[in-house]
Structures are given as structure tokens and as C-alpha cells.
C-alpha atoms as a PDB file:
ATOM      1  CA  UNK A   1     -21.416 -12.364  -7.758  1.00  0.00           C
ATOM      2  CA  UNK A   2     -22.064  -8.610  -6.956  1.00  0.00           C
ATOM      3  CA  UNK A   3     -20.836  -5.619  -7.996  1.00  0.00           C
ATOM      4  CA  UNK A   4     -17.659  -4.167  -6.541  1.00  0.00           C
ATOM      5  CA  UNK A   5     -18.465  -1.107  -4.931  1.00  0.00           C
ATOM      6  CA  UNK A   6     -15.794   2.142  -4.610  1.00  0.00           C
ATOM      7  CA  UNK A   7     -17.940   3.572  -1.656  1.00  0.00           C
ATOM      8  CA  UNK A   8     -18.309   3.350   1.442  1.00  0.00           C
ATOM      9  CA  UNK A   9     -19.243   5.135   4.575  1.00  0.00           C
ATOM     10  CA  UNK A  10     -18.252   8.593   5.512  1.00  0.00           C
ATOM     11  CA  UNK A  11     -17.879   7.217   9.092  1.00  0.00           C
ATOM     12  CA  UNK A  12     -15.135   4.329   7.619  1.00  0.00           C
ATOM     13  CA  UNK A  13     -13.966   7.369   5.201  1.00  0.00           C
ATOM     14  CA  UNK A  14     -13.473   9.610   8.119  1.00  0.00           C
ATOM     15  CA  UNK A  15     -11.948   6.588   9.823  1.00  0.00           C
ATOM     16  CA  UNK A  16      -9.430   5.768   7.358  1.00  0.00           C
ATOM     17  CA  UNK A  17      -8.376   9.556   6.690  1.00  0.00           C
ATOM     18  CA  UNK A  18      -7.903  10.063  10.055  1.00  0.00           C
ATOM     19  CA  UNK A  19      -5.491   6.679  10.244  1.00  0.00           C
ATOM     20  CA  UNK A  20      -3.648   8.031   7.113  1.00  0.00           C
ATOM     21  CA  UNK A  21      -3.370  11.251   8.721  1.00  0.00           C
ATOM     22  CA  UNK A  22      -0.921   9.179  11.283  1.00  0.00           C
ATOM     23  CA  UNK A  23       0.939   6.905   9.575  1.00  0.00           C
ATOM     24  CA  UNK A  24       1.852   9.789   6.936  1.00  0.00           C
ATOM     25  CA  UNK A  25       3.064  11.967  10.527  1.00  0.00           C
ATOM     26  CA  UNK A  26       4.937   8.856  11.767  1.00  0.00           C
ATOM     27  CA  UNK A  27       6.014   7.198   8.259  1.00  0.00           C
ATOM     28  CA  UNK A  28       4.725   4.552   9.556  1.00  0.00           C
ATOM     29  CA  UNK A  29       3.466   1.044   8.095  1.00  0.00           C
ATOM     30  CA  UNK A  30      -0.582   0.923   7.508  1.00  0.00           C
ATOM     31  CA  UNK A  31      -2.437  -1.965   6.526  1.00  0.00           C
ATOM     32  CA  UNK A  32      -6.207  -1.376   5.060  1.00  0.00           C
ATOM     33  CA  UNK A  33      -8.272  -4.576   5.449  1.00  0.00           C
ATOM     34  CA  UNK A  34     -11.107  -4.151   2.965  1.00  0.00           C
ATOM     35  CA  UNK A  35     -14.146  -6.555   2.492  1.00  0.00           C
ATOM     36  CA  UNK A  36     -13.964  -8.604  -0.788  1.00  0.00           C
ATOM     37  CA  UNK A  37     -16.966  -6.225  -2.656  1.00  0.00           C
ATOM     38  CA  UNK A  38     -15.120  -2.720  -1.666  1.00  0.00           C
ATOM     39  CA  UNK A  39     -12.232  -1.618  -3.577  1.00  0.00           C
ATOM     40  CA  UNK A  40     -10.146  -0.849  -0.885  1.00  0.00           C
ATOM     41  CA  UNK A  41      -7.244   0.762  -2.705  1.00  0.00           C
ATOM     42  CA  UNK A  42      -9.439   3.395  -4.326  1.00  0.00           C
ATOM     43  CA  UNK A  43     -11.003   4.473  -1.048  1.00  0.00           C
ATOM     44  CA  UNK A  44      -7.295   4.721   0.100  1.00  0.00           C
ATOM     45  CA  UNK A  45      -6.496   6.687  -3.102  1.00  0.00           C
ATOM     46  CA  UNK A  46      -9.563   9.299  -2.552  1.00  0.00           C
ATOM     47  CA  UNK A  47      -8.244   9.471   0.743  1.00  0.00           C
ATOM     48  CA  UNK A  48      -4.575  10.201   0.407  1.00  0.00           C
ATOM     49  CA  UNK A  49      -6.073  13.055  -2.647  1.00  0.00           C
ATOM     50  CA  UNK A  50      -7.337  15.085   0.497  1.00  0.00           C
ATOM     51  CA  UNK A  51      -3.416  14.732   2.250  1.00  0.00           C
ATOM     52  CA  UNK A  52      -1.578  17.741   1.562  1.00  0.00           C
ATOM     53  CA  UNK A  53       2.391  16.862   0.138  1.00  0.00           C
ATOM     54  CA  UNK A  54       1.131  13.438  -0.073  1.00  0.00           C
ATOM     55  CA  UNK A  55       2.750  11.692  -3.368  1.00  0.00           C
ATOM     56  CA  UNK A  56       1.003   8.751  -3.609  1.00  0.00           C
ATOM     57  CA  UNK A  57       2.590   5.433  -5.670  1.00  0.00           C
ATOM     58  CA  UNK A  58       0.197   2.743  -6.330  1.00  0.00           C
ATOM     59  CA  UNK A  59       1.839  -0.571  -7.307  1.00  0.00           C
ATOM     60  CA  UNK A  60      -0.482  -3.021  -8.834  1.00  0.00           C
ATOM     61  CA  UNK A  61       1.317  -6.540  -9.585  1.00  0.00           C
ATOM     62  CA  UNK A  62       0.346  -9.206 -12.046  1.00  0.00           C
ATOM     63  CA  UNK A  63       0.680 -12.917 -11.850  1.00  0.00           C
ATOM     64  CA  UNK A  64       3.086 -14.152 -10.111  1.00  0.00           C
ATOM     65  CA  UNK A  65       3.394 -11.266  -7.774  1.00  0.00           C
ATOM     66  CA  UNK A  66       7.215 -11.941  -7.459  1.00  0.00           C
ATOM     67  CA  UNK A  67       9.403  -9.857  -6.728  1.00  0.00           C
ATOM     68  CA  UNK A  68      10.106  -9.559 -10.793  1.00  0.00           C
ATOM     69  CA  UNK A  69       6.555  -8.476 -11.074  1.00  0.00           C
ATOM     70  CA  UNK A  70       6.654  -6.021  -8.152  1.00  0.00           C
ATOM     71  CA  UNK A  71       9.557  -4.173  -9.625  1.00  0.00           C
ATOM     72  CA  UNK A  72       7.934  -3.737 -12.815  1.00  0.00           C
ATOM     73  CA  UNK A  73       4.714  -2.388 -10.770  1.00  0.00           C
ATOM     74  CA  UNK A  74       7.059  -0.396  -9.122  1.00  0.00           C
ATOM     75  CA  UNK A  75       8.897   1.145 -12.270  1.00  0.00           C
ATOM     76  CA  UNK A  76       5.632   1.473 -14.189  1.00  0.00           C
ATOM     77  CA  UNK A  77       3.884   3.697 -11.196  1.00  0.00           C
ATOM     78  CA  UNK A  78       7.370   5.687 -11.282  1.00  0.00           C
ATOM     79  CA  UNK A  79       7.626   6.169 -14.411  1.00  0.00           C
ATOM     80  CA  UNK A  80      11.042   4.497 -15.066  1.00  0.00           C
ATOM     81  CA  UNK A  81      10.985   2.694 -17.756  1.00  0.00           C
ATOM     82  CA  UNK A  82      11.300  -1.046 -18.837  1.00  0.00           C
ATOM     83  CA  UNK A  83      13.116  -2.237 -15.499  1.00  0.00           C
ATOM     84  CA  UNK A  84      16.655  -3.399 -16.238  1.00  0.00           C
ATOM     85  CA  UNK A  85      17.342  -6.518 -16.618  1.00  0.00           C
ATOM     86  CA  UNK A  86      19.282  -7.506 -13.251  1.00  0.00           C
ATOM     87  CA  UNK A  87      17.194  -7.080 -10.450  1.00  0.00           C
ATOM     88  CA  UNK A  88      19.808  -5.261  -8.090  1.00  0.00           C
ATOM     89  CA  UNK A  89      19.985  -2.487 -10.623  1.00  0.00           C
ATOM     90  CA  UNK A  90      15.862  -2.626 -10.394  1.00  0.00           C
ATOM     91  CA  UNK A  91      15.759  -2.294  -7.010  1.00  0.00           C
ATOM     92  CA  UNK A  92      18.220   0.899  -7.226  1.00  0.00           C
ATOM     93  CA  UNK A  93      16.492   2.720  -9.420  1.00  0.00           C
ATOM     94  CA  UNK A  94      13.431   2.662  -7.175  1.00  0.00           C
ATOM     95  CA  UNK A  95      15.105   3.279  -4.499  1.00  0.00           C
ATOM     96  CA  UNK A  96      16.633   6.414  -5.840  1.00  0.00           C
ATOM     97  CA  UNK A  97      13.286   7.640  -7.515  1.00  0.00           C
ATOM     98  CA  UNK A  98      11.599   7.273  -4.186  1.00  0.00           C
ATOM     99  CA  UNK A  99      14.176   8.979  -2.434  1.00  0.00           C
ATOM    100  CA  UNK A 100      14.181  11.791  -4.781  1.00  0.00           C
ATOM    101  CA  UNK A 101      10.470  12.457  -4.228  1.00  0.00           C
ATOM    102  CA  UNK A 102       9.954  15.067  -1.282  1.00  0.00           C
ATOM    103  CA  UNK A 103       6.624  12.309   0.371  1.00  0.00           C
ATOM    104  CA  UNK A 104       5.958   9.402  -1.151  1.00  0.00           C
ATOM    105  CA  UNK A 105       3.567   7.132   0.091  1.00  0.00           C
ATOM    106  CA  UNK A 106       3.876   3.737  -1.225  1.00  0.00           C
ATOM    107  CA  UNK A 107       0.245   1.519  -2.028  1.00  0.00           C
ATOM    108  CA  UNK A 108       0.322  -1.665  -2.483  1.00  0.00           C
ATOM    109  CA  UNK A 109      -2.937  -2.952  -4.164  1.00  0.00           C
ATOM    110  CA  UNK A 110      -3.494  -6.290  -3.726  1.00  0.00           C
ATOM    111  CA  UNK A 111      -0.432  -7.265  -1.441  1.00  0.00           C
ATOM    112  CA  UNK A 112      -2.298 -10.349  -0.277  1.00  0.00           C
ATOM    113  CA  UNK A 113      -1.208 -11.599  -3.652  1.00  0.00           C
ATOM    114  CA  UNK A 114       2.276 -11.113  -2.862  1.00  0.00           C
ATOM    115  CA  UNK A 115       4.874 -13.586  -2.720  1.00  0.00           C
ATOM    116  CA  UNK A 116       7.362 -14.075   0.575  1.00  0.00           C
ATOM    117  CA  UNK A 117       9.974 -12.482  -1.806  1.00  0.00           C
ATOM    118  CA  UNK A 118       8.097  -9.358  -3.209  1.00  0.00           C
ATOM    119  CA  UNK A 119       6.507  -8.821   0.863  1.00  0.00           C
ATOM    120  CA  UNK A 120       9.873  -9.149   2.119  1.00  0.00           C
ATOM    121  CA  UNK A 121      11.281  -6.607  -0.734  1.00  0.00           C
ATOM    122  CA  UNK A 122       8.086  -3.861   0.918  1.00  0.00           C
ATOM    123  CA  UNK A 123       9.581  -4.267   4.385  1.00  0.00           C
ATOM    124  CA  UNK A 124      12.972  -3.769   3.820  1.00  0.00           C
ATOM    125  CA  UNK A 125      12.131  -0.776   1.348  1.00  0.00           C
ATOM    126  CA  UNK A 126      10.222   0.502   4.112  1.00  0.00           C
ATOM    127  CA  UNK A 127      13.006  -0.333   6.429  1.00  0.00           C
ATOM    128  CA  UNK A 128      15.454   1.342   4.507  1.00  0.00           C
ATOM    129  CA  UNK A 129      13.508   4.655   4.365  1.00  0.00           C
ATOM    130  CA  UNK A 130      13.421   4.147   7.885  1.00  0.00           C
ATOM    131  CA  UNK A 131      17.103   4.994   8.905  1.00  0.00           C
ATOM    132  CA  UNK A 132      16.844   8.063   5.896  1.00  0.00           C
ATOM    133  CA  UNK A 133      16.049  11.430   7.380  1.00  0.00           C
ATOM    134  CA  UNK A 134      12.658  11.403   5.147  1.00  0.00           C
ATOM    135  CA  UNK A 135      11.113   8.380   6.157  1.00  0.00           C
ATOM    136  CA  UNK A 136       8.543   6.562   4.421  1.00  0.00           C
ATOM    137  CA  UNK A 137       4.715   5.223   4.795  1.00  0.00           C
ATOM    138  CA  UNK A 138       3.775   1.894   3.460  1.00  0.00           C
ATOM    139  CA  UNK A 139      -0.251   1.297   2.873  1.00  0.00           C
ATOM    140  CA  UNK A 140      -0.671  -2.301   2.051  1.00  0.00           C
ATOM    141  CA  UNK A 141      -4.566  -3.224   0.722  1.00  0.00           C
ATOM    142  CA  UNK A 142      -6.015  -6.727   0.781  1.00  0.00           C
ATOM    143  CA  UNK A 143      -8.808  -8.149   2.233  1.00  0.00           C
ATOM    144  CA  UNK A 144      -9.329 -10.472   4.951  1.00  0.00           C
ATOM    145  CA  UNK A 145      -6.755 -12.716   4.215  1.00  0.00           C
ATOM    146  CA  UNK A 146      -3.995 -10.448   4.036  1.00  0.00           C
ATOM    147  CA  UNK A 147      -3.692 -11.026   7.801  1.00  0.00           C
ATOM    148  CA  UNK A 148      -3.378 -15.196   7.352  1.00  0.00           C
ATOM    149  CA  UNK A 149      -0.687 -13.879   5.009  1.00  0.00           C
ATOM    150  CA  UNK A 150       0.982 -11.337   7.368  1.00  0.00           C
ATOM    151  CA  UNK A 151       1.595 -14.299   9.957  1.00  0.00           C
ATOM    152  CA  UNK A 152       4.043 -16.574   7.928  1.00  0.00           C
ATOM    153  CA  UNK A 153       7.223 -17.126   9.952  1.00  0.00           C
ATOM    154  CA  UNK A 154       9.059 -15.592   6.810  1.00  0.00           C
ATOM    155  CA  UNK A 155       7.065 -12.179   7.061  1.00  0.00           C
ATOM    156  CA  UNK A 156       6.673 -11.657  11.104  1.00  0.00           C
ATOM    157  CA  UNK A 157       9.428  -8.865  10.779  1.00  0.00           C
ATOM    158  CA  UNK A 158       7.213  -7.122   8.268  1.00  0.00           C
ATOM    159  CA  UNK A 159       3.893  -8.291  10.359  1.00  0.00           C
ATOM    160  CA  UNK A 160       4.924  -6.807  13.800  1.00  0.00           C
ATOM    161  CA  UNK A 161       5.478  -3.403  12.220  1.00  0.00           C
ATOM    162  CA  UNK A 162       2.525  -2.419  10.855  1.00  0.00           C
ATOM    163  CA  UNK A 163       1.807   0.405  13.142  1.00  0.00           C
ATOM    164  CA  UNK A 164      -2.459   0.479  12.263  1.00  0.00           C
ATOM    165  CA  UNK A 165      -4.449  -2.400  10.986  1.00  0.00           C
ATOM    166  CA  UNK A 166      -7.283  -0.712   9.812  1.00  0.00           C
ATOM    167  CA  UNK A 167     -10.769  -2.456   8.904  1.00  0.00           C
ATOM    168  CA  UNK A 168     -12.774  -0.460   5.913  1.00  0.00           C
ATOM    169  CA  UNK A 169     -16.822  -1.084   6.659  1.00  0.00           C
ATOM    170  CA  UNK A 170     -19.660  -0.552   4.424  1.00  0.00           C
ATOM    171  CA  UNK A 171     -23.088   0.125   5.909  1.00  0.00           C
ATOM    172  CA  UNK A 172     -25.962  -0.495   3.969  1.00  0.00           C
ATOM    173  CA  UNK A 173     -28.600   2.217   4.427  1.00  0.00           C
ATOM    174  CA  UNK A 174     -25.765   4.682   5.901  1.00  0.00           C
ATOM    175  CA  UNK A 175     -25.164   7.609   3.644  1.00  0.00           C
ATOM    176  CA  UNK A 176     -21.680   6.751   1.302  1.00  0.00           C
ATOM    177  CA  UNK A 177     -18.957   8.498  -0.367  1.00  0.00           C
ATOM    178  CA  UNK A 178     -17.919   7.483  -3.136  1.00  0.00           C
ATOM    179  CA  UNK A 179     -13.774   7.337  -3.899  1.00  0.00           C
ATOM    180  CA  UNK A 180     -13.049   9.136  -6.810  1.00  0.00           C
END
């Protein structure tokens, strides 16, 4: 098994930036495809650092990846707390942090992981930010087989409005940048 690497390209960098560049303009919904040895979050991360306003929230779930477990990755990248105990009242609080921030940009690491329940929670976040003045971007990270996972019946709201699918590419021999 190889290392995995934080680097890739400046051609994919410049590639990537300049797809962040419009989903940020349109608030739209991005999803980075990233091979299995590239951290594909982090290269989104160094990306978003060069996006002035841009307040990045990177959700990270554990096991099971419900919809529990996103809203604790949710209140632990905003800072709120132990999430209550009733899951309406989680989802609120979220919602009002986000709102509250003048450009957030919501990451989700890892959203091939996802359950139906926590995917379906993204879209209608994203959805909801949607009829707000200040709408909001949605990056979602996986690799390959975040598309397979895109095209359940469940999720082909969510699926048919992501705006950008965007494929990261390493080059071996090509000059890289490393995320940081």
C-alpha cells in the first residue's frame, strides 16, 4: 500500500481553483473526485486558503456516517458544542451558525461514506441556503465511488445538482504543489 500523497499538479491545482472560483460565485454544489492515494480534501482546503471571504467548514464523519455522526462533524467544525440531544434542535443550531457566517463553504471529507440519511441532510442544507439571500456552496470529496453513490434513486435530487464534477489528477514526473 503506498503513501497518501497531499500533492498534486499545479495544472489539476489550477484546475480545481479555478472550479472553486465558480461554484463559490454561483453557491453552487461541487463535487471533487480524487484518486484513492491523493488526499483530496486537503488539496481542496489549500485551495479554498487562496479564496478571498471564503470560510471554509470541513466536516469529517466517523463510523456510521449517519446523520447522528454528521451533526456532530458538523457541530465540532462549528464550534458548537456537544450537539443536543434531539436531532431537530441539532440541525437548528447549524443551521443558524451557518447562516450567521458572512461565506461559508461547506466540505464534506469523505461523503462517499455517507449514509442516504446524512447525503440527504447535505442537499437539503444546501437547498435551504438556496432560497436565503446568501446562498451556499457545498464541496463534497470522495473518490471514484462517490459517483456509484451519487446515483441511488434516494439521492438523484442531490445527484442532478451538482453544478461541477471535478476529477483531481496526479502526474508523475510533472512538477507538484503540495496542499498545505
Amino acid at each position: 500500500m503506498g503513501e497518501v500523497a497531499t500533492a498534486v499538479s499545479d495544472e489539476a491545482f489550477s484546475a480545481l481553483a479555478e472550479n472553486l472560483g465558480h461554484i463559490l460565485e454561483t453557491r453552487a454544489l461541487l463535487c471533487v473526485i480524487a484518486p484513492e492515494n491523493v488526499q483530496g480534501e486537503a488539496v481542496v482546503e489549500a485551495a479554498l486558503s487562496h479564496c478571498d471571504g471564503a470560510d471554509p467548514v470541513v466536516v469529517t464523519t466517523a463510523a456510521p456516517a449517519n446523520l447522528a455522526a454528521l451533526l456532530d462533524a458538523f457541530h465540532a467544525a462549528l464550534h458548537l458544542g456537544v450537539r443536543p440531544r434531539r436531532l431537530a434542535d441539532a440541525q437548528r443550531a447549524v443551521e443558524n451558525e451557518l447562516a450567521r457566517r458572512p461565506w461559508p463553504v461547506v466540505v464534506v471529507r469523505d461523503a462517499h461514506l455517507l449514509r442516504t440519511e446524512a447525503l440527504l441532510y447535505v442537499y437539503g442544507l444546501w437547498s435551504l441556503f438556496q432560497q436565503r439571500e446568501r446562498r451556499m456552496p457545498v464541496v463534497l470529496v470522495g473518490p471514484e465511488r462517490i459517483r456509484s453513490v451519487l446515483r441511488r434513486p434516494s439521492l438523484a435530487s442531490l445527484e442532478s445538482c451538482v453544478f461541477i464534477w471535478h476529477r483531481l489528477t496526479t502526474a508523475d514526473g510533472i512538477r507538484l504543489r503540495r496542499a498545505t
